[in-house]
PDB file of N, CA and C in Angstrom:
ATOM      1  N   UNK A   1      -4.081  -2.767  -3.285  1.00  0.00           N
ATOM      2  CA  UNK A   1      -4.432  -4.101  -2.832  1.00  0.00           C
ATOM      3  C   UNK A   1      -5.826  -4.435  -3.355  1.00  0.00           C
ATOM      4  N   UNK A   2      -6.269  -5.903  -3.874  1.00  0.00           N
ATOM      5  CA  UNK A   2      -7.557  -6.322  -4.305  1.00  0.00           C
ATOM      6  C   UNK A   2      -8.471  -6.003  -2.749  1.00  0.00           C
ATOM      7  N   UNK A   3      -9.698  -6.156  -3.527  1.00  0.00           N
ATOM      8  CA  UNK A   3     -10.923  -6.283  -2.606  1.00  0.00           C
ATOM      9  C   UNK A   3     -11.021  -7.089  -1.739  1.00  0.00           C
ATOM     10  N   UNK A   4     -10.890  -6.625  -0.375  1.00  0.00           N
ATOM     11  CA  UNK A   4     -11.132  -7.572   1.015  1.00  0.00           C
ATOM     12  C   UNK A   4     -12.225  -7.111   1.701  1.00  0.00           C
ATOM     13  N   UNK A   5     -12.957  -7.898   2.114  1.00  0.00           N
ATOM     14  CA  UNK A   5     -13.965  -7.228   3.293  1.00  0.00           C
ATOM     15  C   UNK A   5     -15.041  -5.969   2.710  1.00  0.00           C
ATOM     16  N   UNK A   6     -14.933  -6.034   1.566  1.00  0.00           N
ATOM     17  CA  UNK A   6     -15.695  -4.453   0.987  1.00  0.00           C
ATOM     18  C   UNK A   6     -14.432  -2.960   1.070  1.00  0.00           C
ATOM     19  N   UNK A   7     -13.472  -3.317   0.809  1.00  0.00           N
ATOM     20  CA  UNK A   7     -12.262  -2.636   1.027  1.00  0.00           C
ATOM     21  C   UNK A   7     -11.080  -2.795   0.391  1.00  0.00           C
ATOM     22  N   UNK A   8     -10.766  -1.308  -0.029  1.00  0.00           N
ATOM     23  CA  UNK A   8      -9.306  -1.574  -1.054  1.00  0.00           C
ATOM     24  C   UNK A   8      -8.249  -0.657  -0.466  1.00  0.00           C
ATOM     25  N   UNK A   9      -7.202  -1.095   0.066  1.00  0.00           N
ATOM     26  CA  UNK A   9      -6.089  -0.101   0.699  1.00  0.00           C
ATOM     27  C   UNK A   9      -4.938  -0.024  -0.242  1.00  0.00           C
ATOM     28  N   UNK A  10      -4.226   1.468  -0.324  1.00  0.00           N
ATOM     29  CA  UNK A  10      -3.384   1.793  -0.957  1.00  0.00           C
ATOM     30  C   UNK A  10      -2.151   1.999  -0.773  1.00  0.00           C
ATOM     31  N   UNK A  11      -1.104   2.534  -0.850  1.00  0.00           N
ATOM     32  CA  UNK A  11       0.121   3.603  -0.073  1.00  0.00           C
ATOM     33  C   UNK A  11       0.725   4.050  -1.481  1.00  0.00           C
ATOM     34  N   UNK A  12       1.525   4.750  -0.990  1.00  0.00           N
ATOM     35  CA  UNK A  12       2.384   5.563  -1.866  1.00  0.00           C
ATOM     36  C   UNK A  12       3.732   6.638  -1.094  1.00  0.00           C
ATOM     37  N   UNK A  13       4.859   6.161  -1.984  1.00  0.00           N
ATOM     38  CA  UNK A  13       6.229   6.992  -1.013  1.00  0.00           C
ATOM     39  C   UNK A  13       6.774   7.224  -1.674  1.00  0.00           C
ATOM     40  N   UNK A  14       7.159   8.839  -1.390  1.00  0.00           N
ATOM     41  CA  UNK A  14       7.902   9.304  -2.470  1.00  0.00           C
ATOM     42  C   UNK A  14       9.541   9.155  -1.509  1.00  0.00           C
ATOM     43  N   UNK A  15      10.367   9.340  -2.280  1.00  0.00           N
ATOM     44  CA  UNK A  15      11.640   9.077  -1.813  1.00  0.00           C
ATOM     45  C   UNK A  15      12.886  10.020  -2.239  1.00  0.00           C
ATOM     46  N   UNK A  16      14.147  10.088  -1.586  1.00  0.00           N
ATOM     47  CA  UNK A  16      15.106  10.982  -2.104  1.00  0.00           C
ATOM     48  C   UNK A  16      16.338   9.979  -1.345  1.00  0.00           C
ATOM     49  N   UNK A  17      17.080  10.894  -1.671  1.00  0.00           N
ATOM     50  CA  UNK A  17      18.871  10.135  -1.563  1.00  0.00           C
ATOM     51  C   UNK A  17      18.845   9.944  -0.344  1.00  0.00           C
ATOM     52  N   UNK A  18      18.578  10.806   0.641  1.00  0.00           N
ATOM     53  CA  UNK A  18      18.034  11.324   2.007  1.00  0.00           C
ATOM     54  C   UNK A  18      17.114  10.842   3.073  1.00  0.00           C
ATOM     55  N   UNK A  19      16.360  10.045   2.271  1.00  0.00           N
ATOM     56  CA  UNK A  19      15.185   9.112   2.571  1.00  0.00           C
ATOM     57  C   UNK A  19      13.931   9.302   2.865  1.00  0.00           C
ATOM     58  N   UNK A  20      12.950   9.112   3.109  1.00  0.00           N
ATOM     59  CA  UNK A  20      11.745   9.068   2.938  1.00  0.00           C
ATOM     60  C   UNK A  20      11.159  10.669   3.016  1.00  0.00           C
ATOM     61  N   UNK A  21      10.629  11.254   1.698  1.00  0.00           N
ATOM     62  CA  UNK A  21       9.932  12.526   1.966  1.00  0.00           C
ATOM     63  C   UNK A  21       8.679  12.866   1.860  1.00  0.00           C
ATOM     64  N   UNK A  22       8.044  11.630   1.910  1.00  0.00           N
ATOM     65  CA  UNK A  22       6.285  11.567   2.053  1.00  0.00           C
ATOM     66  C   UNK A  22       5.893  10.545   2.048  1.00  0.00           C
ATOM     67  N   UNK A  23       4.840  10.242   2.477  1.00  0.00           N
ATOM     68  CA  UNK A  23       3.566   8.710   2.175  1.00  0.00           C
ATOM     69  C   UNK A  23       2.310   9.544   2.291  1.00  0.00           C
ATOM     70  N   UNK A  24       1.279   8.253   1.541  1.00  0.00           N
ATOM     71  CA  UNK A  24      -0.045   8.423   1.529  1.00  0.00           C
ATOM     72  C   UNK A  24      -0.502   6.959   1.615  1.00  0.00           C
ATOM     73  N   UNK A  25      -1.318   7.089   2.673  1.00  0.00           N
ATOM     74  CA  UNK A  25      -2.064   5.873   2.565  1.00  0.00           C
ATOM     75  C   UNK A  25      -3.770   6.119   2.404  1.00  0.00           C
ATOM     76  N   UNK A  26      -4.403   5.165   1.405  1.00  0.00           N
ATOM     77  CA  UNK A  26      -5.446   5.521   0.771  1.00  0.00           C
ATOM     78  C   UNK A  26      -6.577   4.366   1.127  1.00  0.00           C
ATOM     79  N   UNK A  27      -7.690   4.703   1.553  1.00  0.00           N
ATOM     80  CA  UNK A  27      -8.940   3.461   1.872  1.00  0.00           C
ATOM     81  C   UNK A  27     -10.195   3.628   0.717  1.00  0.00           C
ATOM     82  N   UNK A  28     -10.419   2.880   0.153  1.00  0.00           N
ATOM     83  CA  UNK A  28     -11.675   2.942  -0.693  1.00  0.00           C
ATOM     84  C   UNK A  28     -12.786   2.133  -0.181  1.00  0.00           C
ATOM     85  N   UNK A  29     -13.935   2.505   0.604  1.00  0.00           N
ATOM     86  CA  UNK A  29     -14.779   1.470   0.921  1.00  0.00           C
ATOM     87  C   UNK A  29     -16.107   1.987   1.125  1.00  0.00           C
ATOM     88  N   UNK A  30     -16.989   0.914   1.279  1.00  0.00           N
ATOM     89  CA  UNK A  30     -18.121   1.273   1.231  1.00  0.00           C
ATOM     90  C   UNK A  30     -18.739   1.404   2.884  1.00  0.00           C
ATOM     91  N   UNK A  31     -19.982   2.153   2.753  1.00  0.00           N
ATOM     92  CA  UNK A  31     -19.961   2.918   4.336  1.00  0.00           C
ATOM     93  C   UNK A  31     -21.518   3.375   4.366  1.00  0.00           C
ATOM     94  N   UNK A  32     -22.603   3.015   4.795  1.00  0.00           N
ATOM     95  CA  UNK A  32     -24.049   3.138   4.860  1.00  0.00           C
ATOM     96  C   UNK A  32     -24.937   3.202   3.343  1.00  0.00           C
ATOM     97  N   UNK A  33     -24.346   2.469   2.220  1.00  0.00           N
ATOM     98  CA  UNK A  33     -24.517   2.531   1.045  1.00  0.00           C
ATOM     99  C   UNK A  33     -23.310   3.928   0.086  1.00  0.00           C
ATOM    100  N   UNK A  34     -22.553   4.561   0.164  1.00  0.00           N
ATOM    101  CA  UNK A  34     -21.700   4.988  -0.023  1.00  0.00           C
ATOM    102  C   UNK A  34     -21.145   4.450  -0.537  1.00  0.00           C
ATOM    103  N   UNK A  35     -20.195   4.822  -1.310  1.00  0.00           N
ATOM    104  CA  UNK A  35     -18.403   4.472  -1.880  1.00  0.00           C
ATOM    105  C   UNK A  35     -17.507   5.887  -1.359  1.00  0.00           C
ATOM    106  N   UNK A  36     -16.454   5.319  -0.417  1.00  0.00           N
ATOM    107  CA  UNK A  36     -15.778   6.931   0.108  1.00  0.00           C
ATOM    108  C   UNK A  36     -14.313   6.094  -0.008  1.00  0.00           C
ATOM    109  N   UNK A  37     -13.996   7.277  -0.104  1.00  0.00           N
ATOM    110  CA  UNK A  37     -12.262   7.422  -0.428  1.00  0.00           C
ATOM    111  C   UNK A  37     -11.760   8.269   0.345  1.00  0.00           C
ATOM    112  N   UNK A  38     -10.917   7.742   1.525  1.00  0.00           N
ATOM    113  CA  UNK A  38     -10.547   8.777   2.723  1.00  0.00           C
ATOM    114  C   UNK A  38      -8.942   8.370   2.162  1.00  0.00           C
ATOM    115  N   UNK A  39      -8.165   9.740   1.979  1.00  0.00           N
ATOM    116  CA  UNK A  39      -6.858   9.915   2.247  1.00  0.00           C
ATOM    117  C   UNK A  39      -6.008  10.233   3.655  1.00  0.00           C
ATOM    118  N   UNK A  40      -4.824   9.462   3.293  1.00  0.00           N
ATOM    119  CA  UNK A  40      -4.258  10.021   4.952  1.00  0.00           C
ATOM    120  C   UNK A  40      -3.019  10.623   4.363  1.00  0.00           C
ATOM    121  N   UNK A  41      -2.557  11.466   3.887  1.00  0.00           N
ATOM    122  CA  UNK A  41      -1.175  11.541   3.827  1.00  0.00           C
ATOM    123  C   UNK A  41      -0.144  12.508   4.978  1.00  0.00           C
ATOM    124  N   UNK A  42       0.911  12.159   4.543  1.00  0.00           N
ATOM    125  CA  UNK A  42       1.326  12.504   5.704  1.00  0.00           C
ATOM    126  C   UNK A  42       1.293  13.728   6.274  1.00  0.00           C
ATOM    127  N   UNK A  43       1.596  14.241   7.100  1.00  0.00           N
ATOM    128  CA  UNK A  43       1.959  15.675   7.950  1.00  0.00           C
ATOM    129  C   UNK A  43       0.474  16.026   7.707  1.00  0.00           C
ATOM    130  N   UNK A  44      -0.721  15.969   7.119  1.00  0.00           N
ATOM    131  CA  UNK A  44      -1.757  16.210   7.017  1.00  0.00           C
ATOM    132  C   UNK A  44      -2.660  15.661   7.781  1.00  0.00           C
ATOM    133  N   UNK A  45      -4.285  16.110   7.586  1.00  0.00           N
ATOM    134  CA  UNK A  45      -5.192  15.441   8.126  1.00  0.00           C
ATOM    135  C   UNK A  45      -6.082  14.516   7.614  1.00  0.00           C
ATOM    136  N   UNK A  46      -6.504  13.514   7.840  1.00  0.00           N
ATOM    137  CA  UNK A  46      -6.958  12.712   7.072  1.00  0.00           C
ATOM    138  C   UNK A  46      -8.397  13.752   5.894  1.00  0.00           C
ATOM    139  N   UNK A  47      -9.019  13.090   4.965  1.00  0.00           N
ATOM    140  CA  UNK A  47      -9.992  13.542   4.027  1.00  0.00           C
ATOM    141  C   UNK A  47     -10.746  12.810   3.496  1.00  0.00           C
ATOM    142  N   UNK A  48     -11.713  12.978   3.791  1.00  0.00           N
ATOM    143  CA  UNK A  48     -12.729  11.725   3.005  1.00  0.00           C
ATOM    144  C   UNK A  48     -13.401  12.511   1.710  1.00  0.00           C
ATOM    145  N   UNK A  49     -13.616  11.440   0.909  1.00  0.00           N
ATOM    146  CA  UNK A  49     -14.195  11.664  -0.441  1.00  0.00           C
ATOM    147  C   UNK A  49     -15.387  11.194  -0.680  1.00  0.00           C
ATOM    148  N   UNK A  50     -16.632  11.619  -1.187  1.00  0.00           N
ATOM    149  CA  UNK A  50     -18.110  10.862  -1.608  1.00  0.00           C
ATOM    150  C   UNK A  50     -18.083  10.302  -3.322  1.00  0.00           C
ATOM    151  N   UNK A  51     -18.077   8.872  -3.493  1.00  0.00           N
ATOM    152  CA  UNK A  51     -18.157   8.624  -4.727  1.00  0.00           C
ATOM    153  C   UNK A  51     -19.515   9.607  -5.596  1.00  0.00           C
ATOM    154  N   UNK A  52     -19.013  10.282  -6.617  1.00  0.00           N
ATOM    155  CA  UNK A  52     -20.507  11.126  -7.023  1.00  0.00           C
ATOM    156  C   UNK A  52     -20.699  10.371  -8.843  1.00  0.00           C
ATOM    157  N   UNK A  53     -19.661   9.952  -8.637  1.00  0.00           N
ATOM    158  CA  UNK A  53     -20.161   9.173 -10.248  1.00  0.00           C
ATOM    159  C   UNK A  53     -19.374   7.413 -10.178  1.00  0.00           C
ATOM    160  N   UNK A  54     -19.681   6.656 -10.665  1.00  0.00           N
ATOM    161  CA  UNK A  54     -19.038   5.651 -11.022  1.00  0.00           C
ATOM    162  C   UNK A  54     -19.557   4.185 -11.640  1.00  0.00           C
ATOM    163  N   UNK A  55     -18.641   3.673 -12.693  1.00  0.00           N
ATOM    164  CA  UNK A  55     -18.844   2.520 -13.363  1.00  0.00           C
ATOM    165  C   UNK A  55     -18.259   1.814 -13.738  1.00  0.00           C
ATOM    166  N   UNK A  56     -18.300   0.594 -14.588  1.00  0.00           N
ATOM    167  CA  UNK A  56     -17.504  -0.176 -14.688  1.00  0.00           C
ATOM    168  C   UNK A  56     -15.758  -0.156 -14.840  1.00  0.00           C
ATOM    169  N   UNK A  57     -16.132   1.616 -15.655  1.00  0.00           N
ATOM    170  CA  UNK A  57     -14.535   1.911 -15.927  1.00  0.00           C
ATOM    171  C   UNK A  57     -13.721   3.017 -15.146  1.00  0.00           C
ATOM    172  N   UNK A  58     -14.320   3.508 -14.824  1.00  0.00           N
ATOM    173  CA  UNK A  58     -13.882   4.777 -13.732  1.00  0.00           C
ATOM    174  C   UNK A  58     -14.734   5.139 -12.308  1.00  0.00           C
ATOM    175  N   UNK A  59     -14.370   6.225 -11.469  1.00  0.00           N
ATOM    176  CA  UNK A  59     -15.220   6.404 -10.679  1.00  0.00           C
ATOM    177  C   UNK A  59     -14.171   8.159 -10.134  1.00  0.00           C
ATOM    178  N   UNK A  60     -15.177   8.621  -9.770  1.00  0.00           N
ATOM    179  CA  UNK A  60     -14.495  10.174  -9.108  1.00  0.00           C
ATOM    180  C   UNK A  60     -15.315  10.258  -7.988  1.00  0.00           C
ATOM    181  N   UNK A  61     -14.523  10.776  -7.236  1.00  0.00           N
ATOM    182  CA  UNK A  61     -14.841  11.200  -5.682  1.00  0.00           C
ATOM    183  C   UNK A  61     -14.944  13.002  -5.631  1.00  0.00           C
ATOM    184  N   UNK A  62     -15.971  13.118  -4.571  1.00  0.00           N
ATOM    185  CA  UNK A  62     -15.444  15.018  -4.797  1.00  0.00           C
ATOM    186  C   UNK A  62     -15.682  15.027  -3.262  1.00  0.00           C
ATOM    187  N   UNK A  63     -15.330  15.869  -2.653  1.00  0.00           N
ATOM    188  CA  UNK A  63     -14.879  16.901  -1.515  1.00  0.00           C
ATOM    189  C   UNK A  63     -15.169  17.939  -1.573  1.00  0.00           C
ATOM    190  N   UNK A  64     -16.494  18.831  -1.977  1.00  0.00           N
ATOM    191  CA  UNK A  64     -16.467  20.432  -2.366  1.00  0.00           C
ATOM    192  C   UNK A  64     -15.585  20.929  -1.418  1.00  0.00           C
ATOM    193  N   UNK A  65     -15.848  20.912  -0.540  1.00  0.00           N
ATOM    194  CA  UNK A  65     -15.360  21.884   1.099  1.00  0.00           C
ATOM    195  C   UNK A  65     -13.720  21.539   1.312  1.00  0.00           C
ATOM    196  N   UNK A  66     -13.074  20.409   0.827  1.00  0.00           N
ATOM    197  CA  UNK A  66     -11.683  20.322   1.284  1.00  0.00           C
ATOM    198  C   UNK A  66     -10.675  20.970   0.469  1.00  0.00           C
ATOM    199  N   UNK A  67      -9.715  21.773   0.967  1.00  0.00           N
ATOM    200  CA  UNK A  67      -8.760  23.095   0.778  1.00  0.00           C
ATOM    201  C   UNK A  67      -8.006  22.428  -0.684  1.00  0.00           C
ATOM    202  N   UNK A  68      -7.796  21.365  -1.209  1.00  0.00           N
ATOM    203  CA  UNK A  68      -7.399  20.782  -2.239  1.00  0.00           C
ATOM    204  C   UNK A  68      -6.533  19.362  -2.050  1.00  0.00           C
ATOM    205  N   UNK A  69      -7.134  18.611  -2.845  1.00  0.00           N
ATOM    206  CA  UNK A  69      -7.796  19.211  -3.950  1.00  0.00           C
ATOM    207  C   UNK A  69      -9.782  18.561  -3.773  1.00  0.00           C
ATOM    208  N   UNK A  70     -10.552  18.860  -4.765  1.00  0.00           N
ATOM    209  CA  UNK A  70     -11.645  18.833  -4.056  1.00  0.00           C
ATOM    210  C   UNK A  70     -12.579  17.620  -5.135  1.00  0.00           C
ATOM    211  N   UNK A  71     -11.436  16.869  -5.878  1.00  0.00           N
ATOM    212  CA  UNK A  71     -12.466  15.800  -6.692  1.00  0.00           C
ATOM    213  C   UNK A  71     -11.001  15.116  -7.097  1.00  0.00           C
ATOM    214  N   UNK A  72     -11.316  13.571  -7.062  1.00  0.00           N
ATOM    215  CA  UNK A  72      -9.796  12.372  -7.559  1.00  0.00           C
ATOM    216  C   UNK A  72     -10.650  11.477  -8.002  1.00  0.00           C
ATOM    217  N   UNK A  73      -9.693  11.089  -8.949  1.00  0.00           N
ATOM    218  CA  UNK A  73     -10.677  10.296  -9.899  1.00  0.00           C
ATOM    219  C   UNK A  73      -9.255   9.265 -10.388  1.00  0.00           C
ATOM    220  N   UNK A  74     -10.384   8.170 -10.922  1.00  0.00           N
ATOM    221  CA  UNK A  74      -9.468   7.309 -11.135  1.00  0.00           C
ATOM    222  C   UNK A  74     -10.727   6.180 -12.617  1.00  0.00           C
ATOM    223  N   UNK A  75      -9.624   6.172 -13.592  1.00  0.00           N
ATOM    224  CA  UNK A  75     -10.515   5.529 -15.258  1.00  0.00           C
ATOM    225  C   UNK A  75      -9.069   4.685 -15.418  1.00  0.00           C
ATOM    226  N   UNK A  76     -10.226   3.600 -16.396  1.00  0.00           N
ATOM    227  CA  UNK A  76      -9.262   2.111 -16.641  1.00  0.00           C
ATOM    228  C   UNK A  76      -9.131   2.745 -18.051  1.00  0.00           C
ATOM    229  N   UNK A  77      -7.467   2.112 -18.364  1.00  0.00           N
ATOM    230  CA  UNK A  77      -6.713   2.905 -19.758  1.00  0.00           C
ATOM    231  C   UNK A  77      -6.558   1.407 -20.568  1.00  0.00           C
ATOM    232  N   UNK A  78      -7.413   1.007 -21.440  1.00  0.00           N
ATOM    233  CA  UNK A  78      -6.690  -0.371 -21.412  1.00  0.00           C
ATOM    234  C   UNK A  78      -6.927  -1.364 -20.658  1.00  0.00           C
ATOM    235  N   UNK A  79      -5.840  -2.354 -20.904  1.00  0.00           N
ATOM    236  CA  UNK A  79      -6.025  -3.558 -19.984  1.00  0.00           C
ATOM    237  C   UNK A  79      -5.138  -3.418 -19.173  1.00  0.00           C
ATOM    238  N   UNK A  80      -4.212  -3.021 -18.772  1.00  0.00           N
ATOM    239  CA  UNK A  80      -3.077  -3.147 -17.558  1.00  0.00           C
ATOM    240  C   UNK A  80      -2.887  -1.576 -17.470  1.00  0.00           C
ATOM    241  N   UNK A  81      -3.549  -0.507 -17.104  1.00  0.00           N
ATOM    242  CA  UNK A  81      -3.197   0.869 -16.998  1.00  0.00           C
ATOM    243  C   UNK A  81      -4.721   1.615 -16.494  1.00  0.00           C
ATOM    244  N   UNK A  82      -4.295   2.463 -15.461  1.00  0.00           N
ATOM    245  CA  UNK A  82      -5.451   3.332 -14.960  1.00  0.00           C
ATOM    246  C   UNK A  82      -4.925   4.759 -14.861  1.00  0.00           C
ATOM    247  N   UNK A  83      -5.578   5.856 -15.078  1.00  0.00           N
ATOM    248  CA  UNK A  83      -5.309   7.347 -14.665  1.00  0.00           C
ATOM    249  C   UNK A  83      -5.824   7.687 -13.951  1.00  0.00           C
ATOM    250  N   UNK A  84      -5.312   8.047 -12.565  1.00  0.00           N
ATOM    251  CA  UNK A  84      -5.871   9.051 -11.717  1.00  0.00           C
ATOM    252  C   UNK A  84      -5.567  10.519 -11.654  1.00  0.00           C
ATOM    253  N   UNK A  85      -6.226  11.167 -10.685  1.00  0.00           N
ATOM    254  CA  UNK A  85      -5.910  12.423 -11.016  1.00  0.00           C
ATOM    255  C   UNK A  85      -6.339  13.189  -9.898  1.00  0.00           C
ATOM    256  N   UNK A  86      -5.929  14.057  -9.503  1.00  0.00           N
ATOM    257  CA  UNK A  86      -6.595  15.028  -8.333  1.00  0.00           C
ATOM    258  C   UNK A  86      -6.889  16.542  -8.858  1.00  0.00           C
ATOM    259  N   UNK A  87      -7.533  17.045  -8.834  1.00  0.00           N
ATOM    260  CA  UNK A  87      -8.663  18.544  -9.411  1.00  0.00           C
ATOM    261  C   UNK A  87      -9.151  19.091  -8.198  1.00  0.00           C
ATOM    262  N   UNK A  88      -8.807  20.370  -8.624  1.00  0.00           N
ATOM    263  CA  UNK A  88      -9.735  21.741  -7.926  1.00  0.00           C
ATOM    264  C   UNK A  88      -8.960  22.759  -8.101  1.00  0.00           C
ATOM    265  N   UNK A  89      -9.265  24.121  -7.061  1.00  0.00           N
ATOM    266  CA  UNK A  89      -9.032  24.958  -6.975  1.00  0.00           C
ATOM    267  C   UNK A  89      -8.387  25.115  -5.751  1.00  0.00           C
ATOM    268  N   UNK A  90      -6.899  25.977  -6.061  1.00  0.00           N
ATOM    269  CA  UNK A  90      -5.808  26.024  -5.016  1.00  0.00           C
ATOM    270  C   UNK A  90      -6.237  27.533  -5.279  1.00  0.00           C
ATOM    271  N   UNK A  91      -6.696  28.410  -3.657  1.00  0.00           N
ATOM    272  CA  UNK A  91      -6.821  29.963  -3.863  1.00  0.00           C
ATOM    273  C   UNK A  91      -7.450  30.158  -5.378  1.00  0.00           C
ATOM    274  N   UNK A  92      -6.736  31.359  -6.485  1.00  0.00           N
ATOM    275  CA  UNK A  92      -8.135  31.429  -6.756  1.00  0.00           C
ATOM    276  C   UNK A  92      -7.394  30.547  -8.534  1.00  0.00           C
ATOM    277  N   UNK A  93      -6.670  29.458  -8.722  1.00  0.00           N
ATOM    278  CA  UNK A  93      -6.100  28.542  -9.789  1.00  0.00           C
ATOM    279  C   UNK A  93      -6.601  27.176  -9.928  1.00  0.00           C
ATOM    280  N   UNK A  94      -7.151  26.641 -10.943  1.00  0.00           N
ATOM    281  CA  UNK A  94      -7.942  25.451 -10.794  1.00  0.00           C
ATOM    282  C   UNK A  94      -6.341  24.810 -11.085  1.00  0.00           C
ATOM    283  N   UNK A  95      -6.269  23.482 -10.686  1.00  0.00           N
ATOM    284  CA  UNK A  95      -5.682  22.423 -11.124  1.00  0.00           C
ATOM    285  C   UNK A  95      -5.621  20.803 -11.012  1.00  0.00           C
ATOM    286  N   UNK A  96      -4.796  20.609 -12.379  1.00  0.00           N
ATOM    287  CA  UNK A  96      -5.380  19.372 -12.154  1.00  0.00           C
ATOM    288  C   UNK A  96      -4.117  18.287 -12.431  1.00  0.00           C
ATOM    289  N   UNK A  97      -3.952  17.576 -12.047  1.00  0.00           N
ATOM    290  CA  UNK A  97      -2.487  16.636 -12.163  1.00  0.00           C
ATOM    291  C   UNK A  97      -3.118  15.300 -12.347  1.00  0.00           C
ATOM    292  N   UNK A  98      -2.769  14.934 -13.442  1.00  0.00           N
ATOM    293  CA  UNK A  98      -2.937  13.220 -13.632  1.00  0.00           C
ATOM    294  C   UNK A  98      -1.237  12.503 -12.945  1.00  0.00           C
ATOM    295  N   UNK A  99      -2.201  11.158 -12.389  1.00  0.00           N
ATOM    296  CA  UNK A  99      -1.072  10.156 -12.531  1.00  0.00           C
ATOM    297  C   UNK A  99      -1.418   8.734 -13.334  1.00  0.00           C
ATOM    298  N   UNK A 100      -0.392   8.431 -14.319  1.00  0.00           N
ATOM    299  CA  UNK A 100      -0.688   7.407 -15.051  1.00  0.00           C
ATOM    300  C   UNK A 100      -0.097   6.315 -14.253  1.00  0.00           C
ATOM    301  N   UNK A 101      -0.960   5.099 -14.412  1.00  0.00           N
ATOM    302  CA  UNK A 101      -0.302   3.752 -13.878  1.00  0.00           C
ATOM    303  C   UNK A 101      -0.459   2.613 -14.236  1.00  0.00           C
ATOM    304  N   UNK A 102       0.639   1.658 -14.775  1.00  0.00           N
ATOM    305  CA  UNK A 102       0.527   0.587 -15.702  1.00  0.00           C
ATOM    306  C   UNK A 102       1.081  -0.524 -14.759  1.00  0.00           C
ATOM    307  N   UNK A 103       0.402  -1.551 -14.891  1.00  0.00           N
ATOM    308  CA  UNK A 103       0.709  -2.609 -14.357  1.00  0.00           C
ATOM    309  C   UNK A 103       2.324  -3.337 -14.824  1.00  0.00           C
ATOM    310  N   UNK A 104       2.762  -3.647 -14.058  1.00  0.00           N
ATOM    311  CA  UNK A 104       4.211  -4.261 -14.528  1.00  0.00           C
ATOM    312  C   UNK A 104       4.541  -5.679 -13.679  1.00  0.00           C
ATOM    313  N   UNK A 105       4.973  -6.658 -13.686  1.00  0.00           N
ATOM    314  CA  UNK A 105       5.800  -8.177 -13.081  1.00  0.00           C
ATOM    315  C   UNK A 105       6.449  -7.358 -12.223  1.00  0.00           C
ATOM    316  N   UNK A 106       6.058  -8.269 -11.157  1.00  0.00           N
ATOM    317  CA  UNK A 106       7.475  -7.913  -9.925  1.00  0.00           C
ATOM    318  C   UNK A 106       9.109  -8.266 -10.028  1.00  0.00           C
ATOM    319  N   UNK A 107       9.492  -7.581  -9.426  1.00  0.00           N
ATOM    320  CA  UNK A 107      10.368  -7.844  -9.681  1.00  0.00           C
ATOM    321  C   UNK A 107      11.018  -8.905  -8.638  1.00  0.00           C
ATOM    322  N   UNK A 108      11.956  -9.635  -8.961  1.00  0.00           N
ATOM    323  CA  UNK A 108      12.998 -10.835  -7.682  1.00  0.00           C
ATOM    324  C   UNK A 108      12.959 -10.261  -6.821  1.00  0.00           C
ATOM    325  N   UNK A 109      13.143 -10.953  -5.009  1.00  0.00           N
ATOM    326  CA  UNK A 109      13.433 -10.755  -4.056  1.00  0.00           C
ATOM    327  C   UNK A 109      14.993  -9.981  -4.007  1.00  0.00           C
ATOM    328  N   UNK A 110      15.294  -8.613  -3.474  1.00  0.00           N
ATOM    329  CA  UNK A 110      16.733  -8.425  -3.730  1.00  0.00           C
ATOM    330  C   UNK A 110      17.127  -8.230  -2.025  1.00  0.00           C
TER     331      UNK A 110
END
């Protein structure tokens, strides 16, 4: 969702034949001069993030202390496309998973 109030909210659901097998809902906002990025996803506990870099084209959040992952980041690809990504260390394996995302037209009311 665009910028309201100093605030950008997200979600995300993954799905199966079966029906719903996760959400995440995501807050980006600003908070005593801060930029934080608190995740909620589900069956979990919420997590907040400290913006430690950011600019016109990207920005990453880190978390040293949270169990994983412990830095998400998100850079503009283009004009209609951004990569995010979540990084750290799971026990003793760094990793790192991008998600790519391109803007697309909605589709009709069905």
């Amino acid at each position: 969702m665009g910028i309201r109030a100093g605030s950008m909210l997200g979600m995300a659901r993954t799905t199966s034949s079966k029906g719903l097998v996760e959400y995440e809902l995501t807050l980006i906002r600003e908070k005593e001069g801060k930029i934080l990025f608190e995740a909620h996803p589900s069956g979990q506990a919420a997590a907040v993030f400290t913006a430690t870099s950011a600019n016109t084209d990207s920005v990453i959040f880190e978390a040293p202390q949270h169990d994983y992952p412990q830095v998400v980041g998100y850079r503009r690809w283009g004009q209609d496309s951004v990569i995010a990504w979540i990084d750290g260390k799971q026990g003793d394996k760094r990793q790192r998973i991008e998600f790519p995302y391109r803007r697309v037209s909605c589709p009709g009311k069905v």
